[in-house]
N, C-alpha and C. Protein backbone atom coordinates (compact mmCIF):
# COMPACT_ATOMS: atom_id res chain seq x y z
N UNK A 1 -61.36 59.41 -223.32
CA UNK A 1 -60.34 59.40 -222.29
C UNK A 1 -60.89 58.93 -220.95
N UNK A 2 -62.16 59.02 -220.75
CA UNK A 2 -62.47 58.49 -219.76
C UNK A 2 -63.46 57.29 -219.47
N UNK A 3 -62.90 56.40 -220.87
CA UNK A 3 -63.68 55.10 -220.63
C UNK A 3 -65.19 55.06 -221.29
N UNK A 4 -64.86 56.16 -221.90
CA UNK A 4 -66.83 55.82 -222.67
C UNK A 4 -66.95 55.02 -223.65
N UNK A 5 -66.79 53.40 -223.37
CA UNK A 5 -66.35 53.60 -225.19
C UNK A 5 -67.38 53.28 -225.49
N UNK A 6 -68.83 53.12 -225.06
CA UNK A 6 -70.21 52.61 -225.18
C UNK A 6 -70.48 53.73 -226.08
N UNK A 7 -70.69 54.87 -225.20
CA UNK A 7 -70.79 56.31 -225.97
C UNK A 7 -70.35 56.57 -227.03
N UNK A 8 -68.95 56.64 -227.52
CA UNK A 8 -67.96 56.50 -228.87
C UNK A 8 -68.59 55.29 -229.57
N UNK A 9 -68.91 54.27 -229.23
CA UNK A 9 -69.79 53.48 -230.31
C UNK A 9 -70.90 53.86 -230.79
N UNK A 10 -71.55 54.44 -229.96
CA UNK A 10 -72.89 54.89 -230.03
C UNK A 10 -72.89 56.22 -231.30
N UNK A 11 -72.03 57.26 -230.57
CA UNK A 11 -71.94 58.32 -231.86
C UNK A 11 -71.39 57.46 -233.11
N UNK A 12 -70.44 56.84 -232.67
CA UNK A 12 -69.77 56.56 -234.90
C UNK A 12 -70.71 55.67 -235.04
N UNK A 13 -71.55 54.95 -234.43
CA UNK A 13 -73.07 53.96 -235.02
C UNK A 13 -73.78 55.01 -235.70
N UNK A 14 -73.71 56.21 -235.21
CA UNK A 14 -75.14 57.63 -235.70
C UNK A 14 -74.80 58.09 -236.95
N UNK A 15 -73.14 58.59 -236.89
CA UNK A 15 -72.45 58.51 -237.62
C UNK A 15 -72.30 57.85 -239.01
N UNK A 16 -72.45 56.65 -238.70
CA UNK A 16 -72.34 55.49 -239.59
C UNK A 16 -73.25 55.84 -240.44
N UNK A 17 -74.18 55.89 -239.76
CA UNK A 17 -76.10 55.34 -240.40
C UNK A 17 -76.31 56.53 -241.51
N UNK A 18 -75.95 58.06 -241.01
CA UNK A 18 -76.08 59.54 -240.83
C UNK A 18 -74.77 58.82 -242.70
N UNK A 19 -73.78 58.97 -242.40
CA UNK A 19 -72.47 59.20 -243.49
C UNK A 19 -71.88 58.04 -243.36
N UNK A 20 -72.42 57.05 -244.43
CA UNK A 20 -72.10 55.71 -244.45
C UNK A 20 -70.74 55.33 -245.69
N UNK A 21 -70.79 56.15 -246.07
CA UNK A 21 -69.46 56.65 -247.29
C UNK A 21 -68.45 57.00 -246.15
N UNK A 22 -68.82 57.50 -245.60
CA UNK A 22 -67.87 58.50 -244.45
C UNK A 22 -66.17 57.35 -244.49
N UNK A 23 -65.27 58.05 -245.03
CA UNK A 23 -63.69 57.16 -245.12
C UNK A 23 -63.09 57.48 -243.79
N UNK A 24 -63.58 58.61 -243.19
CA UNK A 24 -62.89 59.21 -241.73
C UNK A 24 -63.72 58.35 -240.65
N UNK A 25 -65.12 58.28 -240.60
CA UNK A 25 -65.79 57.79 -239.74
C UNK A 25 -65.50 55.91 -239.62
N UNK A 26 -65.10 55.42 -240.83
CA UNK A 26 -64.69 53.99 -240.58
C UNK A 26 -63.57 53.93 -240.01
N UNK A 27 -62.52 54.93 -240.61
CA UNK A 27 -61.00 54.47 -239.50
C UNK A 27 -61.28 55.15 -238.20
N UNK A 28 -62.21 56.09 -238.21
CA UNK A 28 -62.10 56.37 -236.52
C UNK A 28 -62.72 54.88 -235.61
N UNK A 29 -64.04 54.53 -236.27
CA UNK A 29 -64.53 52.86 -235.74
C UNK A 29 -63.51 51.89 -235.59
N UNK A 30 -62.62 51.80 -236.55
CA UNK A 30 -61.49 50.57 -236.44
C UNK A 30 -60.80 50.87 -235.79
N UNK A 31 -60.45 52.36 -235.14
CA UNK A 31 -59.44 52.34 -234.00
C UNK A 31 -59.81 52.34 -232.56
N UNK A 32 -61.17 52.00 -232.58
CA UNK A 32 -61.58 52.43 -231.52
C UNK A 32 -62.07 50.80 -231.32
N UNK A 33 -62.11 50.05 -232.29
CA UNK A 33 -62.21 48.88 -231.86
C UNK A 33 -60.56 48.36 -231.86
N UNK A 34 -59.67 48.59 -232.13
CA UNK A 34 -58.70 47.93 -232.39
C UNK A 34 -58.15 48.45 -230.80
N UNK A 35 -58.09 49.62 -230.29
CA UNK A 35 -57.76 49.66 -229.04
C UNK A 35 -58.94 49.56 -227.87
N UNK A 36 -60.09 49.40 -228.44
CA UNK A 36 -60.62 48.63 -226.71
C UNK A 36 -61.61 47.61 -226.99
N UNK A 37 -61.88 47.63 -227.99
CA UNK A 37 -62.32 45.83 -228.74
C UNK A 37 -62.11 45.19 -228.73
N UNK A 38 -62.47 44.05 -229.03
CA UNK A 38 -62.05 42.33 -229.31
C UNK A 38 -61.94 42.30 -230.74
N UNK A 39 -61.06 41.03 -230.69
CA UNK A 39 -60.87 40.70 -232.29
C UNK A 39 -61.97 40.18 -232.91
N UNK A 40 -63.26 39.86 -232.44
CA UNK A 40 -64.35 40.04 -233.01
C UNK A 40 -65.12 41.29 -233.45
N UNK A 41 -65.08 42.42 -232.46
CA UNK A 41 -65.86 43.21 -232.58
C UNK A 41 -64.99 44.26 -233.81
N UNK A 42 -63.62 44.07 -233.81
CA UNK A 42 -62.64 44.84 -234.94
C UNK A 42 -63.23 44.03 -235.87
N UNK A 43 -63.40 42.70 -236.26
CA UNK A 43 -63.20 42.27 -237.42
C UNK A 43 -64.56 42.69 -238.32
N UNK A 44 -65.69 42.58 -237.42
CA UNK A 44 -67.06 43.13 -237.61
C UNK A 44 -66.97 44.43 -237.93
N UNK A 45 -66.56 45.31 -237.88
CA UNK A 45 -66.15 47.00 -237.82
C UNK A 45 -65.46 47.25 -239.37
N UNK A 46 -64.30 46.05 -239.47
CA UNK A 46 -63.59 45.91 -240.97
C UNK A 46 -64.31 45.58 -241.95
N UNK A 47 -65.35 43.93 -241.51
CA UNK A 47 -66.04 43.94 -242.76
C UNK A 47 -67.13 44.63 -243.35
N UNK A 48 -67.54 45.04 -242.45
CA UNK A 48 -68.80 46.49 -242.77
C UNK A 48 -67.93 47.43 -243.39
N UNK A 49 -67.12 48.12 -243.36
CA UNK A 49 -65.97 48.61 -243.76
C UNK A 49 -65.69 48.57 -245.21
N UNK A 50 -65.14 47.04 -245.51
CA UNK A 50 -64.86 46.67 -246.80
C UNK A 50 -66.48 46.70 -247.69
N UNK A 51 -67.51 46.02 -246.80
CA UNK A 51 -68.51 46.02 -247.91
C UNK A 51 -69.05 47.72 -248.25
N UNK A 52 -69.17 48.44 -247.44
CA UNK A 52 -69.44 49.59 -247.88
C UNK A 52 -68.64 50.35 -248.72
N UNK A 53 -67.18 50.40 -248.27
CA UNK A 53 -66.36 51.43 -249.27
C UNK A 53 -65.72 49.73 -249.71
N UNK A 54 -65.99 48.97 -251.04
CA UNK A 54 -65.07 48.39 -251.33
C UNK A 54 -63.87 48.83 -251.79
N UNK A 55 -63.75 50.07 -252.63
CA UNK A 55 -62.65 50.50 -253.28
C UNK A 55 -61.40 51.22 -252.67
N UNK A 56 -61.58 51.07 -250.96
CA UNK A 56 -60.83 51.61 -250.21
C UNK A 56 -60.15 50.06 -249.19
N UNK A 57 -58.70 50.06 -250.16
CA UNK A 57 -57.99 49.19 -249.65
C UNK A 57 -57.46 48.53 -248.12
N UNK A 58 -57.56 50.04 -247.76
CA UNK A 58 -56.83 49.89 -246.37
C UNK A 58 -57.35 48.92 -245.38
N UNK A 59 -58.63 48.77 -245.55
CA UNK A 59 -60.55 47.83 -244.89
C UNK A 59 -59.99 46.69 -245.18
N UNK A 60 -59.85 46.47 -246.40
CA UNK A 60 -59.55 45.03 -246.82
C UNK A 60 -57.75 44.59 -246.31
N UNK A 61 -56.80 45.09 -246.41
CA UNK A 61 -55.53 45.19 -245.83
C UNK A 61 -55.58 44.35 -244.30
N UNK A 62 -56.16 45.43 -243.54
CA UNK A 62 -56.12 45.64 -242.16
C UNK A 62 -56.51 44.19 -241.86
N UNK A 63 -57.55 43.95 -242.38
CA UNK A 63 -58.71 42.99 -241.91
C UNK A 63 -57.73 41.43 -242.08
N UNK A 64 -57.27 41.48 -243.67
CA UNK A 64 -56.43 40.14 -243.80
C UNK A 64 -55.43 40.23 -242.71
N UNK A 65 -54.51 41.27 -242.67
CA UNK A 65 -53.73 41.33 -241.66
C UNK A 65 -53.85 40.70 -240.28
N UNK A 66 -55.16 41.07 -239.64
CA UNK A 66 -56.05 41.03 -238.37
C UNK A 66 -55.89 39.61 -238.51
N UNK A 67 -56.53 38.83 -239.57
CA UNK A 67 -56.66 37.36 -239.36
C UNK A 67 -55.24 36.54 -239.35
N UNK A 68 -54.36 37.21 -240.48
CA UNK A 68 -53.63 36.32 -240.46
C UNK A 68 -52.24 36.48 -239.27
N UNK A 69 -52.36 37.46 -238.74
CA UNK A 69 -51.66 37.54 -237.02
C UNK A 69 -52.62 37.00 -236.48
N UNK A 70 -53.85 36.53 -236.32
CA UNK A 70 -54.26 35.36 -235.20
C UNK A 70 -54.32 33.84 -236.03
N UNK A 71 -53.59 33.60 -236.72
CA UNK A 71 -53.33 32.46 -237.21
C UNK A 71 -54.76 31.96 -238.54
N UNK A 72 -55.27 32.50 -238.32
CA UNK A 72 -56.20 32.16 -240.03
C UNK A 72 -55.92 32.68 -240.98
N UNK A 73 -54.87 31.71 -241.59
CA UNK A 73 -54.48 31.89 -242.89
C UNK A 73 -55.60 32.11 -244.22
N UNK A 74 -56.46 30.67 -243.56
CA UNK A 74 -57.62 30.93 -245.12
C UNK A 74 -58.28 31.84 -244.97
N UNK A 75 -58.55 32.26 -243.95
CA UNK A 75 -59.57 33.54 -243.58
C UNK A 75 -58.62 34.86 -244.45
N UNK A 76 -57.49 35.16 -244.21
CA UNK A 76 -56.63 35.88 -244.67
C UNK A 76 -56.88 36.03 -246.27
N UNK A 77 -56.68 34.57 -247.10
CA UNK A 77 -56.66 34.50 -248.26
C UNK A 77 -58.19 35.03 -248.76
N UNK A 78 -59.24 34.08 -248.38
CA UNK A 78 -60.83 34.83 -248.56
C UNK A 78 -60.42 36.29 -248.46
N UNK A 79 -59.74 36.91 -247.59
CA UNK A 79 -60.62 38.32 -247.16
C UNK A 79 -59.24 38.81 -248.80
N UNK A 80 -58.49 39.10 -249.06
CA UNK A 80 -57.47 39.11 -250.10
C UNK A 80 -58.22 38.87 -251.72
N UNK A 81 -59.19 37.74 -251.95
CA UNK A 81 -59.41 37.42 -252.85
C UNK A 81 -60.56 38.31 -253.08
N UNK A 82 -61.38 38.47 -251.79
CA UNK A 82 -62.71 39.60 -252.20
C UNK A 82 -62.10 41.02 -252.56
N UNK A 83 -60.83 41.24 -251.92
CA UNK A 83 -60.40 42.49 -252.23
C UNK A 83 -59.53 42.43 -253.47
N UNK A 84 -59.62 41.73 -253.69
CA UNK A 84 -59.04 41.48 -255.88
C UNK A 84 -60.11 41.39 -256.18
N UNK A 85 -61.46 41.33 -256.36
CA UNK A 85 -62.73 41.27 -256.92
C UNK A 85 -62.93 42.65 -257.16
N UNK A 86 -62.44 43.38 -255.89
CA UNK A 86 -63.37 44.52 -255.94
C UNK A 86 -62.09 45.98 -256.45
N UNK A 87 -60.73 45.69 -256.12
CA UNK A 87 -59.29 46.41 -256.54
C UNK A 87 -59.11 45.30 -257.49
N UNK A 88 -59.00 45.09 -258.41
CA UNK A 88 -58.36 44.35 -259.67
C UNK A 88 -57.12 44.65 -260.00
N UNK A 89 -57.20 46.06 -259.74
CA UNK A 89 -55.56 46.92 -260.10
C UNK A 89 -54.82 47.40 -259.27
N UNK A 90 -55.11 47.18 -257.70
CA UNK A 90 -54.67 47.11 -257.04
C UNK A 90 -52.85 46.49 -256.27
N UNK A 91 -51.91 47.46 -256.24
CA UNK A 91 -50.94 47.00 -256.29
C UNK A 91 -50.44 46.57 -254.63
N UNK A 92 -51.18 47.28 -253.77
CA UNK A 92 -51.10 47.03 -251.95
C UNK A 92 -51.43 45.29 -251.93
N UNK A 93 -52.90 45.45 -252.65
CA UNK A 93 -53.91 44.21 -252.17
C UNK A 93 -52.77 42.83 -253.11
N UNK A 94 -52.52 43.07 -253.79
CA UNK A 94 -51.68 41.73 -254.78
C UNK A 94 -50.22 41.89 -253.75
N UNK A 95 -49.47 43.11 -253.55
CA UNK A 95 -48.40 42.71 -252.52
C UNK A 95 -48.60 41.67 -251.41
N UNK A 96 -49.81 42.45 -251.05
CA UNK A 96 -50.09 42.46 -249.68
C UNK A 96 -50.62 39.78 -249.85
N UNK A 97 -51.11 39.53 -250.52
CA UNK A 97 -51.23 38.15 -251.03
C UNK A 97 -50.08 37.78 -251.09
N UNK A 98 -48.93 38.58 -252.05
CA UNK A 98 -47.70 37.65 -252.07
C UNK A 98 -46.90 37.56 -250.79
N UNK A 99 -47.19 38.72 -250.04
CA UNK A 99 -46.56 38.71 -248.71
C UNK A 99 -47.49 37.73 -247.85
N UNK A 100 -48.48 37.46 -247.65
CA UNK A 100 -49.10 36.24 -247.38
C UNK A 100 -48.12 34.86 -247.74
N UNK A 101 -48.51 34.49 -248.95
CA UNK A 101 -48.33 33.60 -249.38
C UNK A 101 -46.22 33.00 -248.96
N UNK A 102 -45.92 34.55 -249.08
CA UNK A 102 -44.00 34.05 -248.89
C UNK A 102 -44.07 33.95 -247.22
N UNK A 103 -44.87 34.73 -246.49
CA UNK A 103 -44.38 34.16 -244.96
C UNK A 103 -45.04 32.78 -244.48
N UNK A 104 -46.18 32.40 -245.15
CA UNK A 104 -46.35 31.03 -244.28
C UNK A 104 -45.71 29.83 -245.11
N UNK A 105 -44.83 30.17 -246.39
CA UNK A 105 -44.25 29.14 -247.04
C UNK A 105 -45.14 28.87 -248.39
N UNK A 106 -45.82 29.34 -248.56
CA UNK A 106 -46.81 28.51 -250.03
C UNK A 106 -46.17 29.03 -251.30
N UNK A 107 -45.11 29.95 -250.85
CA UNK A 107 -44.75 30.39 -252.26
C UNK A 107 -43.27 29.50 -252.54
């Protein structure tokens, strides 16, 4: 609340290192980049994210999302296709492609 966000990086970095499984400690990082981050420093936060917990969709979701509201579609599709590598059975991550694919027209 009062602007630390050096500090708040600093603990969920300790955090990180300390409980790298941690599913609470990554969405607390992504919100803390998503409200005083750059869309670099979120996207960096997501893919550490996805590679550590691959089997937790939401990492991979967010992240395509992230790209494809700043206009990188292929970036969108890459980040979608690693998360069918790693969810196969995944019914969010295959929506979440066709809803790709029907808003920019490819479908």
């Amino acid at each position: 609340s009062r602007g630390a966000v050096a500090t708040a990086r600093a603990i969920l970095a300790h955090g990180l290192a300390t409980f790298p499984s941690k599913r609470t400690l990554w969405l607390q990082a992504v919100e803390l980049e998503r409200a005083r981050g750059t869309p670099a420093s979120l996207d960096e936060v997501l893919a550490a994210a996805s590679q550590r917990l691959p089997r937790t969709e939401i990492f991979w979701l967010v992240r395509a999302k992230e790209k494809w509201l700043a206009g990188e579609i292929d970036a969108a599709r890459e980040i979608l296709t690693e998360a069918f590598a790693a969810n196969p059975d995944s019914e969010p991550v295959w929506l979440a492609a066709a809803k790709l694919e029907w808003e920019t027209g490819e479908v």
